[in-house]
PDB file of N, CA and C in Angstrom:
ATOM      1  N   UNK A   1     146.253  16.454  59.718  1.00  0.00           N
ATOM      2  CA  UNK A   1     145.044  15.773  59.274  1.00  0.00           C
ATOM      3  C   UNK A   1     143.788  16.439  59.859  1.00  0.00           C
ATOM      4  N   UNK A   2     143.639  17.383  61.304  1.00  0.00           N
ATOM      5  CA  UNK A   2     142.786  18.116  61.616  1.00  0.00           C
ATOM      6  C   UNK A   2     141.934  19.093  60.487  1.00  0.00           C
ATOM      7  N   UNK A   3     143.531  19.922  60.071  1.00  0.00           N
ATOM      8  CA  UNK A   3     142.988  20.495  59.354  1.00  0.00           C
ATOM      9  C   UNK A   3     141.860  20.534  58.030  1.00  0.00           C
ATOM     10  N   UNK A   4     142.061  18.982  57.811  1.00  0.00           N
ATOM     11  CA  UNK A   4     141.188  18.546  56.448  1.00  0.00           C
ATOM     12  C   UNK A   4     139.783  18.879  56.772  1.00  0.00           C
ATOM     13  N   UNK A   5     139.362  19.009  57.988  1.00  0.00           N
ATOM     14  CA  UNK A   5     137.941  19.447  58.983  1.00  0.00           C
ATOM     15  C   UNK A   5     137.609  20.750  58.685  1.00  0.00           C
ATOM     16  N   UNK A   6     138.270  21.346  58.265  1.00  0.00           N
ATOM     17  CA  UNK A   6     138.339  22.895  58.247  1.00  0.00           C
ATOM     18  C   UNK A   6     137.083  23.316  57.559  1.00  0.00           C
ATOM     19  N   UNK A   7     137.708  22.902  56.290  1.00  0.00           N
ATOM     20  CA  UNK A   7     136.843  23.301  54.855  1.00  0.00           C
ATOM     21  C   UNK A   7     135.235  22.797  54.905  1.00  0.00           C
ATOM     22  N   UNK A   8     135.406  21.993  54.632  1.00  0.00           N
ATOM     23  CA  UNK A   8     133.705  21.475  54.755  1.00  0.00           C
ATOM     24  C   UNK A   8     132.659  21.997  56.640  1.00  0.00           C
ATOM     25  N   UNK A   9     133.325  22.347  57.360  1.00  0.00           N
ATOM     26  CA  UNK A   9     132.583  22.862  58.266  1.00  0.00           C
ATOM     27  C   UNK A   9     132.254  24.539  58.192  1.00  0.00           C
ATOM     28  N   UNK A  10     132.994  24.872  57.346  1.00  0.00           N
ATOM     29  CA  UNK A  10     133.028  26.473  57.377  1.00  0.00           C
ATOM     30  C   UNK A  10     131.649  26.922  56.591  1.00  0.00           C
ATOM     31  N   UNK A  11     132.204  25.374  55.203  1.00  0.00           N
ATOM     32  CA  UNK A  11     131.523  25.880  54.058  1.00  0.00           C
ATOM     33  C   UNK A  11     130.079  25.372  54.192  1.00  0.00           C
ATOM     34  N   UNK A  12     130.201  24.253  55.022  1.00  0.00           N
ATOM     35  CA  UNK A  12     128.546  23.933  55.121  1.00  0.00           C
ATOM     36  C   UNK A  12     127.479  24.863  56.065  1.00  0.00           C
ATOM     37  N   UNK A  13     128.477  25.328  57.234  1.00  0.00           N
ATOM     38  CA  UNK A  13     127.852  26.856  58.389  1.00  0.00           C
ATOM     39  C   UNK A  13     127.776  27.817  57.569  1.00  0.00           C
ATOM     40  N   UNK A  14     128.540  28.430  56.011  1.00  0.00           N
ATOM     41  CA  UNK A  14     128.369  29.612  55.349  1.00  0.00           C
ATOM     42  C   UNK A  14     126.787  28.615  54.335  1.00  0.00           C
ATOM     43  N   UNK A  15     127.127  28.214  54.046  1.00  0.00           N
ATOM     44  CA  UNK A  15     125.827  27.737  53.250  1.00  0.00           C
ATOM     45  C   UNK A  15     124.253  27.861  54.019  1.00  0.00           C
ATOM     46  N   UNK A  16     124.517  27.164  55.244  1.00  0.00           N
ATOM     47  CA  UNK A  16     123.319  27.406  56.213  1.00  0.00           C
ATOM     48  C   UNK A  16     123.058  28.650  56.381  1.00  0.00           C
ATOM     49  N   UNK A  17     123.889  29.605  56.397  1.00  0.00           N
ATOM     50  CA  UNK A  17     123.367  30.647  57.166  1.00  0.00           C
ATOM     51  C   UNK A  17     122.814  31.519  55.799  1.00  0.00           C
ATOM     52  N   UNK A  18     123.042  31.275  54.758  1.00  0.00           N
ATOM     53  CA  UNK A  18     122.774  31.661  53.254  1.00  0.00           C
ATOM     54  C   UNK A  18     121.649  31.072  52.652  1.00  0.00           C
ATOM     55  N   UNK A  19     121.145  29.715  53.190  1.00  0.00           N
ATOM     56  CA  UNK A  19     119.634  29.420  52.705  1.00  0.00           C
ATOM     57  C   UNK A  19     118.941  29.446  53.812  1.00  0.00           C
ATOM     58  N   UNK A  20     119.057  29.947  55.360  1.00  0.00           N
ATOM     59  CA  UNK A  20     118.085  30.209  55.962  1.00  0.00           C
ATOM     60  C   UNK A  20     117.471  32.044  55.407  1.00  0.00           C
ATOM     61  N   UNK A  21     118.609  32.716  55.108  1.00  0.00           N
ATOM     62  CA  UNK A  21     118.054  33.789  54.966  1.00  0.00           C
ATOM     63  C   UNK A  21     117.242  34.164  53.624  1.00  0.00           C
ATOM     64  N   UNK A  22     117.691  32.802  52.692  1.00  0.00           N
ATOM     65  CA  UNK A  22     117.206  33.343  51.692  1.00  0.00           C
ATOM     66  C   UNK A  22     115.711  32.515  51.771  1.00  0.00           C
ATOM     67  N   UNK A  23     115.681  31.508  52.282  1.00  0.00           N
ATOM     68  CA  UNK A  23     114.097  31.295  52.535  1.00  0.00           C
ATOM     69  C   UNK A  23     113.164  31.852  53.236  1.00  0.00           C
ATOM     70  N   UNK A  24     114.125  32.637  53.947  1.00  0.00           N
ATOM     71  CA  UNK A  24     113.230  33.699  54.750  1.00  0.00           C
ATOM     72  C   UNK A  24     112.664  35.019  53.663  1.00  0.00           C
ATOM     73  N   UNK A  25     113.644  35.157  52.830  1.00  0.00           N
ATOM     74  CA  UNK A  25     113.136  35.708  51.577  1.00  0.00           C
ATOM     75  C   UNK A  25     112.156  35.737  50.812  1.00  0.00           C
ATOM     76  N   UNK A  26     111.934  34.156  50.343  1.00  0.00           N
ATOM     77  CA  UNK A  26     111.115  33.504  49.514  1.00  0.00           C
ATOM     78  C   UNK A  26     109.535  33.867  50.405  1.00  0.00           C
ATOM     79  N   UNK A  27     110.185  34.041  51.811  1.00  0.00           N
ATOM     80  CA  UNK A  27     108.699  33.369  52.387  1.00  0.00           C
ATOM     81  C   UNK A  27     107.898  34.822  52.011  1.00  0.00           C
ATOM     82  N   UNK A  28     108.542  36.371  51.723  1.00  0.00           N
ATOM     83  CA  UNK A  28     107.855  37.398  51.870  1.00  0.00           C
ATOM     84  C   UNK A  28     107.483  38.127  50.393  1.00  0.00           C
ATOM     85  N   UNK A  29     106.745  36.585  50.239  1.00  0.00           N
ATOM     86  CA  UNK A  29     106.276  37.349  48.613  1.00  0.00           C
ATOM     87  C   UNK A  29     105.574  38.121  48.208  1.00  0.00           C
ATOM     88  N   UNK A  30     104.890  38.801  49.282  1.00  0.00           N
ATOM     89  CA  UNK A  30     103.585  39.847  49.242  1.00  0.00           C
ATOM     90  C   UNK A  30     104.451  41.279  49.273  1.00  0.00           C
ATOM     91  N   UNK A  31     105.305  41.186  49.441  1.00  0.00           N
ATOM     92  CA  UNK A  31     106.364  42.692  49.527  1.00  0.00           C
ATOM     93  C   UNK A  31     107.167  42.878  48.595  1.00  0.00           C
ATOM     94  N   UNK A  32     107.649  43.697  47.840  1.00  0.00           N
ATOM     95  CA  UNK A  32     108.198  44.118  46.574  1.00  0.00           C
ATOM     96  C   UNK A  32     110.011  44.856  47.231  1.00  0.00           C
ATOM     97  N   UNK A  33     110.494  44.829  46.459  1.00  0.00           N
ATOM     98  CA  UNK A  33     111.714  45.846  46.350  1.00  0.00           C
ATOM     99  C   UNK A  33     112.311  45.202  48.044  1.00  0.00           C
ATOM    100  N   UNK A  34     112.951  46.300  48.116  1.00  0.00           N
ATOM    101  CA  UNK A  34     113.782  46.535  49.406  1.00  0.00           C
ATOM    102  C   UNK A  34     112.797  46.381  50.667  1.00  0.00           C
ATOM    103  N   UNK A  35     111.608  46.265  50.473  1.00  0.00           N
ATOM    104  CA  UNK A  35     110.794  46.002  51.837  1.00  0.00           C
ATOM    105  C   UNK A  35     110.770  44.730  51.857  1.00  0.00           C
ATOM    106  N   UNK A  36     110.860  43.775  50.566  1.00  0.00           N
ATOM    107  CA  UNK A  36     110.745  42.637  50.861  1.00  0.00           C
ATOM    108  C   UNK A  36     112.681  42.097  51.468  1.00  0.00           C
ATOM    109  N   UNK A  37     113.470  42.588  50.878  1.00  0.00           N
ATOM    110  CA  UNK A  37     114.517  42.675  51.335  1.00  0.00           C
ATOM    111  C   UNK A  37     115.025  42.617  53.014  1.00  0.00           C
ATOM    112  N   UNK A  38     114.113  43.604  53.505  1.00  0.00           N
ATOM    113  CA  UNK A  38     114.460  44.012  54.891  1.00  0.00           C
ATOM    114  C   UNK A  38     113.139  43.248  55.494  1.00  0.00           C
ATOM    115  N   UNK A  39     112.029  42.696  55.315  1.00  0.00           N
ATOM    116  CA  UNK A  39     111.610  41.911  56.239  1.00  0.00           C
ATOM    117  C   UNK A  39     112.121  40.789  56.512  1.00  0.00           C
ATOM    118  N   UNK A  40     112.377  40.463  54.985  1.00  0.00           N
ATOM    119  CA  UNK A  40     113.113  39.113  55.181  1.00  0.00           C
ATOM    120  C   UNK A  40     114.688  38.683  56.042  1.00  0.00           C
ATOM    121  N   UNK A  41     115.452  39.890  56.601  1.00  0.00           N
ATOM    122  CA  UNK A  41     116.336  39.930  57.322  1.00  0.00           C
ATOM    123  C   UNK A  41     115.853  40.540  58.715  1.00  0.00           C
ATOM    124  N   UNK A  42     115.056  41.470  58.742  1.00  0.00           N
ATOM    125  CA  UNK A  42     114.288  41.404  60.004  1.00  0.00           C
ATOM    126  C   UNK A  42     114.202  40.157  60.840  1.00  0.00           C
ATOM    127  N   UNK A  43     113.274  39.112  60.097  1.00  0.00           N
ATOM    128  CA  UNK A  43     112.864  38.075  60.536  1.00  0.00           C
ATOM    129  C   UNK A  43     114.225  36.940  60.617  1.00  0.00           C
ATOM    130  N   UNK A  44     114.812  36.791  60.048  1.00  0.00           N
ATOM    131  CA  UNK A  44     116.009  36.031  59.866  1.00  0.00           C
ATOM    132  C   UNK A  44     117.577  36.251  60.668  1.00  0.00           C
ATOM    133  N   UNK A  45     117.390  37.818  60.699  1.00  0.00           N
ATOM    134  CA  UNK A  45     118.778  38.309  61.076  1.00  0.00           C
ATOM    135  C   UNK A  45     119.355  37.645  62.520  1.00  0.00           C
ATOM    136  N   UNK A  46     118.498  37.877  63.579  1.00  0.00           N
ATOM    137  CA  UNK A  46     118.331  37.618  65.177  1.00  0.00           C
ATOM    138  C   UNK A  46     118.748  35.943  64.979  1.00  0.00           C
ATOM    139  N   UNK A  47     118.390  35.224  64.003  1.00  0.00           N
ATOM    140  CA  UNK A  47     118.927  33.522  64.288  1.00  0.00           C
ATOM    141  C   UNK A  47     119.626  33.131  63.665  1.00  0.00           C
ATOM    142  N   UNK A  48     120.278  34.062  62.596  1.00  0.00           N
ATOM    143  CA  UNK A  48     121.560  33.558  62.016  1.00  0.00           C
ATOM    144  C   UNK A  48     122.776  34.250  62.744  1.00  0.00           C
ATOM    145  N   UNK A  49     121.793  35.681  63.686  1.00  0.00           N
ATOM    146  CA  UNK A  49     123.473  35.886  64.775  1.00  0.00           C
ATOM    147  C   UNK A  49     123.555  35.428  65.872  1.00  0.00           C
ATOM    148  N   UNK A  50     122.253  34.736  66.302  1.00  0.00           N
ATOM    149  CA  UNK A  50     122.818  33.628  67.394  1.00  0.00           C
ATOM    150  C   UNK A  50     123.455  32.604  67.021  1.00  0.00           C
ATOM    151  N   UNK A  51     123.071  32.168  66.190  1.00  0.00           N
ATOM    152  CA  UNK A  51     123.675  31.138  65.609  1.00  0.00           C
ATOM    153  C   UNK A  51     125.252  30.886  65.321  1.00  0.00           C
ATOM    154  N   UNK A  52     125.542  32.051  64.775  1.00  0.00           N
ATOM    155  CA  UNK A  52     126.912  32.125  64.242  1.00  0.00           C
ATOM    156  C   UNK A  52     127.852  32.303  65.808  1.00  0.00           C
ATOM    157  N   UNK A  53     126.900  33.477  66.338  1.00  0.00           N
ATOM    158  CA  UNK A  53     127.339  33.817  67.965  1.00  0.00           C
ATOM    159  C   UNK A  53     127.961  32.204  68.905  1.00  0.00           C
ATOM    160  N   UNK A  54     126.786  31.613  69.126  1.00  0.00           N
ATOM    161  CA  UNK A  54     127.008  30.277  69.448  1.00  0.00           C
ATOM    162  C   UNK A  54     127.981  29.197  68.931  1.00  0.00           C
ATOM    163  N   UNK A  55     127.700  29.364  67.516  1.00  0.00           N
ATOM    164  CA  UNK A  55     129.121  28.308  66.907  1.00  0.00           C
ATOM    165  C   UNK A  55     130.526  28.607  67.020  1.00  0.00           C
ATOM    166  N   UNK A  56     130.116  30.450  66.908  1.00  0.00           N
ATOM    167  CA  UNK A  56     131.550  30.949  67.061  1.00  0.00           C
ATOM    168  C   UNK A  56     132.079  30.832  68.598  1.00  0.00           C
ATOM    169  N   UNK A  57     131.263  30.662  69.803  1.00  0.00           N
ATOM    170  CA  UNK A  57     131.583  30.544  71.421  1.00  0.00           C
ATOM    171  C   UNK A  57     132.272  29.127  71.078  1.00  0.00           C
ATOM    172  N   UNK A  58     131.328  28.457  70.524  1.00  0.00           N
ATOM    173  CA  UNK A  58     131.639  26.589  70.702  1.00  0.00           C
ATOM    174  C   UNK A  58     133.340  26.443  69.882  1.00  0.00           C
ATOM    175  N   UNK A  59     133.396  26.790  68.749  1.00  0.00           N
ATOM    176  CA  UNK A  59     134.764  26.971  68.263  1.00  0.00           C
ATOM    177  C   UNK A  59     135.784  27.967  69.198  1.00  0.00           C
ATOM    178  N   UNK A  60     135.480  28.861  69.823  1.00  0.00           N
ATOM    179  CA  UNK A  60     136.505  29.474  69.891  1.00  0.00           C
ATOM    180  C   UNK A  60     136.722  28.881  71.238  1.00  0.00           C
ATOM    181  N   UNK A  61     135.752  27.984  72.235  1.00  0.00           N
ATOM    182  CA  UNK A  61     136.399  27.578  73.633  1.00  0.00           C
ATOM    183  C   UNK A  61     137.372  26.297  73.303  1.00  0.00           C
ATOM    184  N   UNK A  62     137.159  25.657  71.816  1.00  0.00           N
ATOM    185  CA  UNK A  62     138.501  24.801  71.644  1.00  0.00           C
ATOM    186  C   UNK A  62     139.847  25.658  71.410  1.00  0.00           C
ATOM    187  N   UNK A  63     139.845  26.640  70.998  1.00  0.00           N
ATOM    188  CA  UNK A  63     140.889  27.523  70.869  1.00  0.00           C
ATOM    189  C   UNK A  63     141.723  28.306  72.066  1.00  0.00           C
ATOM    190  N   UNK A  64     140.441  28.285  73.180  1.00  0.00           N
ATOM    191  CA  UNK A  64     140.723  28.941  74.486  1.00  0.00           C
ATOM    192  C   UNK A  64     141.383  27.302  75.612  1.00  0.00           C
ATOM    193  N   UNK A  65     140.718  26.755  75.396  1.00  0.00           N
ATOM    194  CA  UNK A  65     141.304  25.486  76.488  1.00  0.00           C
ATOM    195  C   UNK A  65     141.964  24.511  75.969  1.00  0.00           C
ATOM    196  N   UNK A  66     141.941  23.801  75.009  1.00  0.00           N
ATOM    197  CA  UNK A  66     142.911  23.065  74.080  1.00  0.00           C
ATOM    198  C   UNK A  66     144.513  23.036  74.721  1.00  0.00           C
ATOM    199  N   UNK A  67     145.006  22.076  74.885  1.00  0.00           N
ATOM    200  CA  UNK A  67     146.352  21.785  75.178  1.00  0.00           C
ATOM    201  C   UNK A  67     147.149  21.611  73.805  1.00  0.00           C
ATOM    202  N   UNK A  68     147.000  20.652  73.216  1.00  0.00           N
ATOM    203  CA  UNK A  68     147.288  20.141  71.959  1.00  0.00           C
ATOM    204  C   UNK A  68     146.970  21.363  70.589  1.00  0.00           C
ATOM    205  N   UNK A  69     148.158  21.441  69.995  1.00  0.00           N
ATOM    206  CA  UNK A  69     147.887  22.806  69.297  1.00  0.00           C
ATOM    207  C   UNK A  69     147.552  22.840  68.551  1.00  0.00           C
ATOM    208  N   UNK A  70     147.157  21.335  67.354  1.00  0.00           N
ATOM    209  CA  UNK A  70     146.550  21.370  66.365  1.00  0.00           C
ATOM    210  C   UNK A  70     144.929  21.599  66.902  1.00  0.00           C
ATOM    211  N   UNK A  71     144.446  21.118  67.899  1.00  0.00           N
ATOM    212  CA  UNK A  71     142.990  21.262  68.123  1.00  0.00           C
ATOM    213  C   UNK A  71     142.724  22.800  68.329  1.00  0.00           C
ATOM    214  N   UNK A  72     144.062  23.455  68.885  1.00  0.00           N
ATOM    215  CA  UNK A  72     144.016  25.147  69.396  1.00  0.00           C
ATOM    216  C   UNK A  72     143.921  25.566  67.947  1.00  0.00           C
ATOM    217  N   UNK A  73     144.647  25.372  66.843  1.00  0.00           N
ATOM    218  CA  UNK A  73     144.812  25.992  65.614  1.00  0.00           C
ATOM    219  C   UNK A  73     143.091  26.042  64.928  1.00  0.00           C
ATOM    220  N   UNK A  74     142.846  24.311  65.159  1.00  0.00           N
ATOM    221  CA  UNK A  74     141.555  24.340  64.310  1.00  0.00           C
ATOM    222  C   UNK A  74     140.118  25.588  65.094  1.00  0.00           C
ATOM    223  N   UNK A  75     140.594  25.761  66.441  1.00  0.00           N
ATOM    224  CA  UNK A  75     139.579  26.453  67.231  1.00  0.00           C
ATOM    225  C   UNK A  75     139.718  27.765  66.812  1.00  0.00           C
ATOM    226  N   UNK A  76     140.593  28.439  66.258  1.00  0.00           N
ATOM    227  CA  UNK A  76     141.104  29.850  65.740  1.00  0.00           C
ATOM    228  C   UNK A  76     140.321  29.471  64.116  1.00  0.00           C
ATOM    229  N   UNK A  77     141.026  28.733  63.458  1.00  0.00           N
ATOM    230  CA  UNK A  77     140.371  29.031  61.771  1.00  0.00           C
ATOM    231  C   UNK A  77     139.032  28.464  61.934  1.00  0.00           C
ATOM    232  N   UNK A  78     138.435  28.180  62.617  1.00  0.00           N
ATOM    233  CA  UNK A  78     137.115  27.691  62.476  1.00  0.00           C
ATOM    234  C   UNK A  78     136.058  29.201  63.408  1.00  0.00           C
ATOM    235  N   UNK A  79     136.878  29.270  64.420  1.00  0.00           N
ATOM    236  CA  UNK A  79     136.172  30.694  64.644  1.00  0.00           C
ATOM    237  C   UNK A  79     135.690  31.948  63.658  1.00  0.00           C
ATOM    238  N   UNK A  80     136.921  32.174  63.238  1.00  0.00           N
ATOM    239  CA  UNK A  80     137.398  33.058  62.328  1.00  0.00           C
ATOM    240  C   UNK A  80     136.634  32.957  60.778  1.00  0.00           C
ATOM    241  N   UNK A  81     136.333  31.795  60.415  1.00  0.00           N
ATOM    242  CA  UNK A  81     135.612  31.097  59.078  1.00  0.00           C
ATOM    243  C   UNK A  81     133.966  31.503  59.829  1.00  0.00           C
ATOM    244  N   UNK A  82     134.253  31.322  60.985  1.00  0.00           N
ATOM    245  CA  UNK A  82     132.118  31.266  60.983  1.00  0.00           C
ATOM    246  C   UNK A  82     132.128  33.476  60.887  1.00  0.00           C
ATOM    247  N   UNK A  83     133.118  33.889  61.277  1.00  0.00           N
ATOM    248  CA  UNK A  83     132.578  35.467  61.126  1.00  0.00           C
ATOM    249  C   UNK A  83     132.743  35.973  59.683  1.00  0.00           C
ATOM    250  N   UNK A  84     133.831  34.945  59.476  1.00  0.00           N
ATOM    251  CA  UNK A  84     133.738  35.362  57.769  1.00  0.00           C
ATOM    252  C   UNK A  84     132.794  34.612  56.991  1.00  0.00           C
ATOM    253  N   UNK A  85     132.321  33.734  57.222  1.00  0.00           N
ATOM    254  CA  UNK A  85     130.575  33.248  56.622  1.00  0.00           C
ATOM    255  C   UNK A  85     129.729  34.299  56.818  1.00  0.00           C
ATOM    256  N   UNK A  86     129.211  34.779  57.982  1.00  0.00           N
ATOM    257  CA  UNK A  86     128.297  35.975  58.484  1.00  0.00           C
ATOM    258  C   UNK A  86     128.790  36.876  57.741  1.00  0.00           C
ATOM    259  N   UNK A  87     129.643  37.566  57.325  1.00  0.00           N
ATOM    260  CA  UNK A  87     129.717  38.743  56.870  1.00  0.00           C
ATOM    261  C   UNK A  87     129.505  38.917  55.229  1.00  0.00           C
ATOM    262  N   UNK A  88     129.456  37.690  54.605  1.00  0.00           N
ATOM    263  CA  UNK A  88     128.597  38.423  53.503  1.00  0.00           C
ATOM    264  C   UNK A  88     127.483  37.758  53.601  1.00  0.00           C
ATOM    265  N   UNK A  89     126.903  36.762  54.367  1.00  0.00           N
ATOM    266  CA  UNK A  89     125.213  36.416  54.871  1.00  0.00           C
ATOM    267  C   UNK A  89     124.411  38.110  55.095  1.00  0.00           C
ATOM    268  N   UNK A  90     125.053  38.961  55.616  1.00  0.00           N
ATOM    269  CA  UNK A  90     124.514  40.187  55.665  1.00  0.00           C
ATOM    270  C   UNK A  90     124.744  41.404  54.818  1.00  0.00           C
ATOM    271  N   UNK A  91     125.395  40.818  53.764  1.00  0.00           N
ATOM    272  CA  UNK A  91     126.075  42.383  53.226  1.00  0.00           C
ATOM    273  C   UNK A  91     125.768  41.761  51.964  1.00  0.00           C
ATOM    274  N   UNK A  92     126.389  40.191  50.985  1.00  0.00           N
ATOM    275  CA  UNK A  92     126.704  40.416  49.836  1.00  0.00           C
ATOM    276  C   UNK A  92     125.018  39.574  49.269  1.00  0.00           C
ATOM    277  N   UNK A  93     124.441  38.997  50.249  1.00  0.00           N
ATOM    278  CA  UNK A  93     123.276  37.405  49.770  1.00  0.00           C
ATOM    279  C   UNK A  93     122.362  39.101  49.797  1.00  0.00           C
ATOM    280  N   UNK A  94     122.220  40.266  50.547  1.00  0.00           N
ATOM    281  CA  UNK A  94     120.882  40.804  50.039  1.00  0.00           C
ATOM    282  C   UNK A  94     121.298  41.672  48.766  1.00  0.00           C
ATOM    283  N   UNK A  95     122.503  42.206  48.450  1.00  0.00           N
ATOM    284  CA  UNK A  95     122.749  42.891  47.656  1.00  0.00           C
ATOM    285  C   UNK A  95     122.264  42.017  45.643  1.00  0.00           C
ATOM    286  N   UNK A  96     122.921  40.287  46.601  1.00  0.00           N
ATOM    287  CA  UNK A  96     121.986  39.410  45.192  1.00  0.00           C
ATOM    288  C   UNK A  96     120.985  39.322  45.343  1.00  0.00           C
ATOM    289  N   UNK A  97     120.059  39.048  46.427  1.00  0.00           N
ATOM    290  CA  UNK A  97     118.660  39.354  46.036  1.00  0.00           C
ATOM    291  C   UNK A  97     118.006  40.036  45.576  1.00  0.00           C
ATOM    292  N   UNK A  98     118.398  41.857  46.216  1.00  0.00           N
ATOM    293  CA  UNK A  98     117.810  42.757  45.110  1.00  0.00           C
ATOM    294  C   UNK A  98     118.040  42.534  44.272  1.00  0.00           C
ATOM    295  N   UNK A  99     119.264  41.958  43.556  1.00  0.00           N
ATOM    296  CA  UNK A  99     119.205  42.247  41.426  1.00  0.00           C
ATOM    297  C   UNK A  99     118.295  41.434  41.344  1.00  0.00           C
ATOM    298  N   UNK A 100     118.339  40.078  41.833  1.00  0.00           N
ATOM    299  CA  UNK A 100     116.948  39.492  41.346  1.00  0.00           C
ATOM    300  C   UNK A 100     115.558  39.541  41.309  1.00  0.00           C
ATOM    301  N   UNK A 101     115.020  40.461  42.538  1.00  0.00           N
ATOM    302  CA  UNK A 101     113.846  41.236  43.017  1.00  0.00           C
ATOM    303  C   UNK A 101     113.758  42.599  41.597  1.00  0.00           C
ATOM    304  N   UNK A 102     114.891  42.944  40.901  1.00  0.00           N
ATOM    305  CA  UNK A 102     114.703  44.029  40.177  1.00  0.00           C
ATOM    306  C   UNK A 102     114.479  43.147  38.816  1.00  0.00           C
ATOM    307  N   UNK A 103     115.092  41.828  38.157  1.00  0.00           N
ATOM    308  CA  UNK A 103     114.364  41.456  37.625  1.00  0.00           C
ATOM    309  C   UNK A 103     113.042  40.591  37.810  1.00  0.00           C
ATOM    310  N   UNK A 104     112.997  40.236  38.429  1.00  0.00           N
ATOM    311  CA  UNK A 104     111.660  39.633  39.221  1.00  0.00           C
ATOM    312  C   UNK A 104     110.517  41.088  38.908  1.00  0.00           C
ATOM    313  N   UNK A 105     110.567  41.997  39.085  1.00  0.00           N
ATOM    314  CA  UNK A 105     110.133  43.629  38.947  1.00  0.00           C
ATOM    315  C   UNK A 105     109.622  43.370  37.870  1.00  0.00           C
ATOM    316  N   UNK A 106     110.497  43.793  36.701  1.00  0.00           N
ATOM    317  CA  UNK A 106     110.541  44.064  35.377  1.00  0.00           C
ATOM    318  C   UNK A 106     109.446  42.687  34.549  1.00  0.00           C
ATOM    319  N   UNK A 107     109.861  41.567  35.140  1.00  0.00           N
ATOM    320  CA  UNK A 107     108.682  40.313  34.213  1.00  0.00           C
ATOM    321  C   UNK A 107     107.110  40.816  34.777  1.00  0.00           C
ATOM    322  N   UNK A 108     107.316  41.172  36.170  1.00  0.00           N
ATOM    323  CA  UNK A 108     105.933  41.469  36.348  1.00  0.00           C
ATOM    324  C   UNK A 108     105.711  42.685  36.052  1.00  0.00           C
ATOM    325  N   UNK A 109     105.975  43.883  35.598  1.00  0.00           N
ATOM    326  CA  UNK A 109     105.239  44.933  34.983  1.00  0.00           C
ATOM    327  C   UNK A 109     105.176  44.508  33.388  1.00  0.00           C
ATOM    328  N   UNK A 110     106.034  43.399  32.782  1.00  0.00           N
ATOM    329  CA  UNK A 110     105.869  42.995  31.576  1.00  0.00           C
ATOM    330  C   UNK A 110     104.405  41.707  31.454  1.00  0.00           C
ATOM    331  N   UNK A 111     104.360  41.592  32.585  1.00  0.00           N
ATOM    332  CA  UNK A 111     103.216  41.084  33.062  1.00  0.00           C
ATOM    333  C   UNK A 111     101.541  41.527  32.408  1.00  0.00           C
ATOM    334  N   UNK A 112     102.044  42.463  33.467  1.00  0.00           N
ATOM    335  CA  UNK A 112     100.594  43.822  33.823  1.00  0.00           C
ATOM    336  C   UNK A 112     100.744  44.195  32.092  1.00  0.00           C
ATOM    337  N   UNK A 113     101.620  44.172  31.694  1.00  0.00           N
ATOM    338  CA  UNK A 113     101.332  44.814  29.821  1.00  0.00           C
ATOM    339  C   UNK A 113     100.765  44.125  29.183  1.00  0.00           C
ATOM    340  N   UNK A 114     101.377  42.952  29.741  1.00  0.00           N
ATOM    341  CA  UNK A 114     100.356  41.600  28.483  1.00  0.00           C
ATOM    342  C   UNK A 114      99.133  41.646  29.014  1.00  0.00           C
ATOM    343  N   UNK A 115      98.731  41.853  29.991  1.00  0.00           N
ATOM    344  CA  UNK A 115      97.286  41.032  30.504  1.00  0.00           C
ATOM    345  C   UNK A 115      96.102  42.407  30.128  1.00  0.00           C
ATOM    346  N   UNK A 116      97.157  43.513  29.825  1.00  0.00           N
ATOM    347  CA  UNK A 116      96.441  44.397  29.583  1.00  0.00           C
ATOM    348  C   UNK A 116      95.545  44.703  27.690  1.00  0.00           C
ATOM    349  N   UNK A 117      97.325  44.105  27.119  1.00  0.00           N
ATOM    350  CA  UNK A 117      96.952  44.101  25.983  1.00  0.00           C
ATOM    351  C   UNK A 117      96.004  43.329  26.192  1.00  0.00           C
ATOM    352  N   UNK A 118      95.614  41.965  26.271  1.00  0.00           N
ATOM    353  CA  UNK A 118      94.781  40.785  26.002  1.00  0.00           C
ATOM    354  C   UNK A 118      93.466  40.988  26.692  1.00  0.00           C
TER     355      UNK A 118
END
């Protein structure tokens, strides 16, 4: 019955760490392309790896001192779930932002055409 804990803690720490960075995104609307990309993880990166750092210490000392082995088990997959949240928080959430920054691109030079025609 521990285990039923699993899922919804992993998935709500992968979610967090996926709309802090992407509001950190939103916030750098004055920057275009891949600069807006990399400020926005600049600024973000340092507190979603403490973060994960910390949750992952706090999970993994139930895994390290735990007597009882279902609480040891949940301290291993819950460790293990917060590094596999982080790892596409850094690799796969900017790779979707650029496509959307590239159409985000494209409306605004379709932009600059209309305002030009008119």
């Amino acid at each position: 019955i521990v285990s039923i804990l699993v899922l919804p803690l992993i998935m709500g720490m992968g979610i967090d760490y996926g709309v802090h960075a992407a509001t950190s995104w939103q916030r750098e609307k004055g920057l275009r392309g891949s600069e807006r990309i990399k400020a926005a993880f600049a600024d973000s990166s340092k507190a979603i790896s403490l973060s994960a750092l910390t949750t992952f210490i706090g999970f993994g000392s139930l895994a390290l001192v735990a007597s009882f082995k279902a609480i040891m088990d949940l301290g291993v997959i819950l460790s293990l779930g917060i590094v596999l949240c982080v790892i596409p928080t850094f690799t796969l959430l900017p790779a979707l932002l650029s496509l959307g920054t590239k159409t985000n691109r494209r409306s605004e030079k379709e932009q600059d055409v209309l305002e030009e025609v008119s």
